[in-house]
C-alpha atoms as a PDB file:
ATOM      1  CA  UNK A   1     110.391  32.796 139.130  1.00  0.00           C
ATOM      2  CA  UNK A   2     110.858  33.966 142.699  1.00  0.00           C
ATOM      3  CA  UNK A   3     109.396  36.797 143.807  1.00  0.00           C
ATOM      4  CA  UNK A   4     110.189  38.985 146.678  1.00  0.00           C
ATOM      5  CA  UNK A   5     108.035  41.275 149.037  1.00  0.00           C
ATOM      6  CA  UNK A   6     110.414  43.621 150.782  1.00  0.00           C
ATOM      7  CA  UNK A   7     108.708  45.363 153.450  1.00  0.00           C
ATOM      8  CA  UNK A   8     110.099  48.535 155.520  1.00  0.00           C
ATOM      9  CA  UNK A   9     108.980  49.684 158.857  1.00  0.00           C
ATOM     10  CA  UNK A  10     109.592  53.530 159.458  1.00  0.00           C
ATOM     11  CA  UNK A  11     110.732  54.762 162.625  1.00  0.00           C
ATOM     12  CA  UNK A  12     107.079  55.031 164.555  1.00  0.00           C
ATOM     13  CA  UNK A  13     106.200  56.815 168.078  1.00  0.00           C
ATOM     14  CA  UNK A  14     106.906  53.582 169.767  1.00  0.00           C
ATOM     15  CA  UNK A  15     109.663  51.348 169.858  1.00  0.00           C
ATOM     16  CA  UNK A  16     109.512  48.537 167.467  1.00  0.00           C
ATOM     17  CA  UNK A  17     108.927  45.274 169.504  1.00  0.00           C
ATOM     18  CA  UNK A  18     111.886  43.215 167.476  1.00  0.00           C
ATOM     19  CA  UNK A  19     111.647  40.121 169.961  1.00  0.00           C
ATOM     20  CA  UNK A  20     107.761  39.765 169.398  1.00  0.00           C
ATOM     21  CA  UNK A  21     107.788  40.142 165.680  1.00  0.00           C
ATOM     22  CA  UNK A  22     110.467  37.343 165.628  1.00  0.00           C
ATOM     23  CA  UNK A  23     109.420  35.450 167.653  1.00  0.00           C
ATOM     24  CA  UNK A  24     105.530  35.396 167.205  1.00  0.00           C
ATOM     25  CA  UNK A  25     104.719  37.720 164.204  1.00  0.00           C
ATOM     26  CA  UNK A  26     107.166  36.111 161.712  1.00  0.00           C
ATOM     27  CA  UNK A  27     105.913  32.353 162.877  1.00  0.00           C
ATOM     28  CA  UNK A  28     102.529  33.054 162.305  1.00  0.00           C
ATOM     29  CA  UNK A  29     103.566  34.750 158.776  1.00  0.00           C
ATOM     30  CA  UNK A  30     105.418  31.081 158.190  1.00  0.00           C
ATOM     31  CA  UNK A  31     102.712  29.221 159.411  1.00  0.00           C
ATOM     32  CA  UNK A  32     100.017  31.201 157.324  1.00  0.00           C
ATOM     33  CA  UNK A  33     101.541  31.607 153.888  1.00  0.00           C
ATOM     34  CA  UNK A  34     104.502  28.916 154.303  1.00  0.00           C
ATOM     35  CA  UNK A  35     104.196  25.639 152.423  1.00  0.00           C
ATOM     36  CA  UNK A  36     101.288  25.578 149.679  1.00  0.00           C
ATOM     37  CA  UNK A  37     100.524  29.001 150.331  1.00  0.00           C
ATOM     38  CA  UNK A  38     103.813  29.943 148.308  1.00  0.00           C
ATOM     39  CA  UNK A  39     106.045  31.378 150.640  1.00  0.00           C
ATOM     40  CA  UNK A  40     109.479  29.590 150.481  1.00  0.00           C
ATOM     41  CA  UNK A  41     111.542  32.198 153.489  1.00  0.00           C
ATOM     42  CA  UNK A  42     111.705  35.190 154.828  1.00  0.00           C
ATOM     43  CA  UNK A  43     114.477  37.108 156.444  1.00  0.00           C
ATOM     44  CA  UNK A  44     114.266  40.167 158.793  1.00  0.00           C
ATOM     45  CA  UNK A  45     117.146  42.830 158.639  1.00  0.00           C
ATOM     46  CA  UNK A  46     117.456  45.436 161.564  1.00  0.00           C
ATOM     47  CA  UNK A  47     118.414  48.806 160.191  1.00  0.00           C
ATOM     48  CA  UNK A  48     120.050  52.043 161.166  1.00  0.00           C
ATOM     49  CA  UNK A  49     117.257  54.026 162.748  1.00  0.00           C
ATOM     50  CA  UNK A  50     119.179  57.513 161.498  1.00  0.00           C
ATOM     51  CA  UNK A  51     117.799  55.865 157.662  1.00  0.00           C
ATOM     52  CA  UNK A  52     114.289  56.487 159.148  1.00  0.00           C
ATOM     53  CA  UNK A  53     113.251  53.101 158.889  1.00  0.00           C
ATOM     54  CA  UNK A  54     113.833  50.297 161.741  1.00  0.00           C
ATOM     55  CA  UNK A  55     113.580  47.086 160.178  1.00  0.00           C
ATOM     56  CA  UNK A  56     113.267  45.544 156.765  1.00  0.00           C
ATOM     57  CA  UNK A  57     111.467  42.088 155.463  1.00  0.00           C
ATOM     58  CA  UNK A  58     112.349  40.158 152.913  1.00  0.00           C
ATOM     59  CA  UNK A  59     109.463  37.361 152.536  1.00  0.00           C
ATOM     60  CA  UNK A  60     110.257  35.070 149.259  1.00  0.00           C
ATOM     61  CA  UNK A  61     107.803  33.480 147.299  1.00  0.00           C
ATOM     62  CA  UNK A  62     107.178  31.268 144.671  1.00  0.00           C
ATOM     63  CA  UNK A  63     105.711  32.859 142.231  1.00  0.00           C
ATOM     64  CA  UNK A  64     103.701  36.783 142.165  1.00  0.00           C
ATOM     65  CA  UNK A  65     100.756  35.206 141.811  1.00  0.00           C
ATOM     66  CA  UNK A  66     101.171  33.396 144.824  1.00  0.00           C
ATOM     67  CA  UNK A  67     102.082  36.710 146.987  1.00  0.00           C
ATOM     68  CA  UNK A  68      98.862  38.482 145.582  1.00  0.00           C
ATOM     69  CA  UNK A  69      97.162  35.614 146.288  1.00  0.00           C
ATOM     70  CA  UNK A  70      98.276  35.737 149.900  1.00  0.00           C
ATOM     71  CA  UNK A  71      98.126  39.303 150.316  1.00  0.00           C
ATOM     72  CA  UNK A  72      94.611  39.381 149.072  1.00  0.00           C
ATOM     73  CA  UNK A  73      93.392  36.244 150.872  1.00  0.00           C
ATOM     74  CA  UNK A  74      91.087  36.003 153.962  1.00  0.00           C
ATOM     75  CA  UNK A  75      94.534  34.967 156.160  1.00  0.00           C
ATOM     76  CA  UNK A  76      96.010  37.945 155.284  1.00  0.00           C
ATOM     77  CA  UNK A  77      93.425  39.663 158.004  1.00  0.00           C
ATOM     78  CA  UNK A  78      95.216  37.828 160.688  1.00  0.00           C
ATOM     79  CA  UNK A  79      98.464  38.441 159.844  1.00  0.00           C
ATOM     80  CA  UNK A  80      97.869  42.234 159.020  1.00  0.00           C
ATOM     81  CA  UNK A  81      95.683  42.718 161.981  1.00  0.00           C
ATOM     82  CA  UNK A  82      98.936  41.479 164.022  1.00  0.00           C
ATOM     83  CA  UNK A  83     101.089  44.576 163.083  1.00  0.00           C
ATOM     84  CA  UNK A  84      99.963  47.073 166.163  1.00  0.00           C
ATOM     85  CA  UNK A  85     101.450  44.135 168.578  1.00  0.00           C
ATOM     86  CA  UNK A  86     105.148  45.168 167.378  1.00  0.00           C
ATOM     87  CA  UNK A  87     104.809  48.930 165.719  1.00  0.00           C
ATOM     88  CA  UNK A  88     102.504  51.872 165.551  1.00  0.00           C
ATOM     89  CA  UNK A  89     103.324  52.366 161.935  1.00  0.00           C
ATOM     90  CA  UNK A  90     102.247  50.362 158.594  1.00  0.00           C
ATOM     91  CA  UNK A  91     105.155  49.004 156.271  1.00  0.00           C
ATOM     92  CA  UNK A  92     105.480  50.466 153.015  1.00  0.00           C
ATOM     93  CA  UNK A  93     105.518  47.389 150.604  1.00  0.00           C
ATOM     94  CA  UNK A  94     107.852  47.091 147.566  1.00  0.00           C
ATOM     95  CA  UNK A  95     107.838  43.561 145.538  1.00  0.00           C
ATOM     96  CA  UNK A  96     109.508  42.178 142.245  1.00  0.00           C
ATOM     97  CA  UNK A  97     111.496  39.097 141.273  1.00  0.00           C
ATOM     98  CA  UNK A  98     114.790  38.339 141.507  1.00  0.00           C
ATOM     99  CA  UNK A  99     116.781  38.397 138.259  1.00  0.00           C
ATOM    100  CA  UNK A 100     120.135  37.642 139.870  1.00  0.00           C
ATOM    101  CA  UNK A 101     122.148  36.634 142.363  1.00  0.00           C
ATOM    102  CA  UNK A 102     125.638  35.108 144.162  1.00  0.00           C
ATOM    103  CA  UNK A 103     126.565  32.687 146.526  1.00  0.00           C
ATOM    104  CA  UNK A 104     129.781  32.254 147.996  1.00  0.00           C
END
């Protein structure tokens, strides 16, 4: 079952650095955890800074125990250790699977 890792950046003392993250944090996410790792897309969502937050993830994955496994893995160092390139603030992480959906 898919599972999905939402994460949400709050509004942080500096502006959030949208073109790097896009266009050199999320590659190195793919190439990290895409493919056997277990992570089958992601999707960045720019939000309303007046909500507090400034951009949301949505990084899809194969299965939970792939995610943990990912999260928890020695690559995950590299791809964590990225964040102050874009932000000044951590994301606060949210996960669970999906259990429906539409397409038009």
């Amino acid at each position: 079952m898919t599972v999905v890792i939402t994460l949400l950046y709050p509004k942080g003392t500096k502006e959030f650095d949208m073109d790097y993250y896009l266009t050199s944090h999320m590659p190195l996410v793919q190439k990290t955890w895409g493919g056997p790792a277990g992570l089958e897309k992601w999707e960045v969502v720019k939000l309303d800074p007046a909500s507090g937050f400034v951009t949301k993830c949505l990084l899809y994955w194969e299965s939970g125990e792939k995610a943990r496994a990912a999260f928890g893995g020695p690559e995950a160092a590299t791809v964590l250790g990225d964040i102050p390139n874009y932000c000044d603030v951590q994301p606060q992480q949210y996960g669970g699977e999906i259990v429906g959906s539409s397409s038009s």
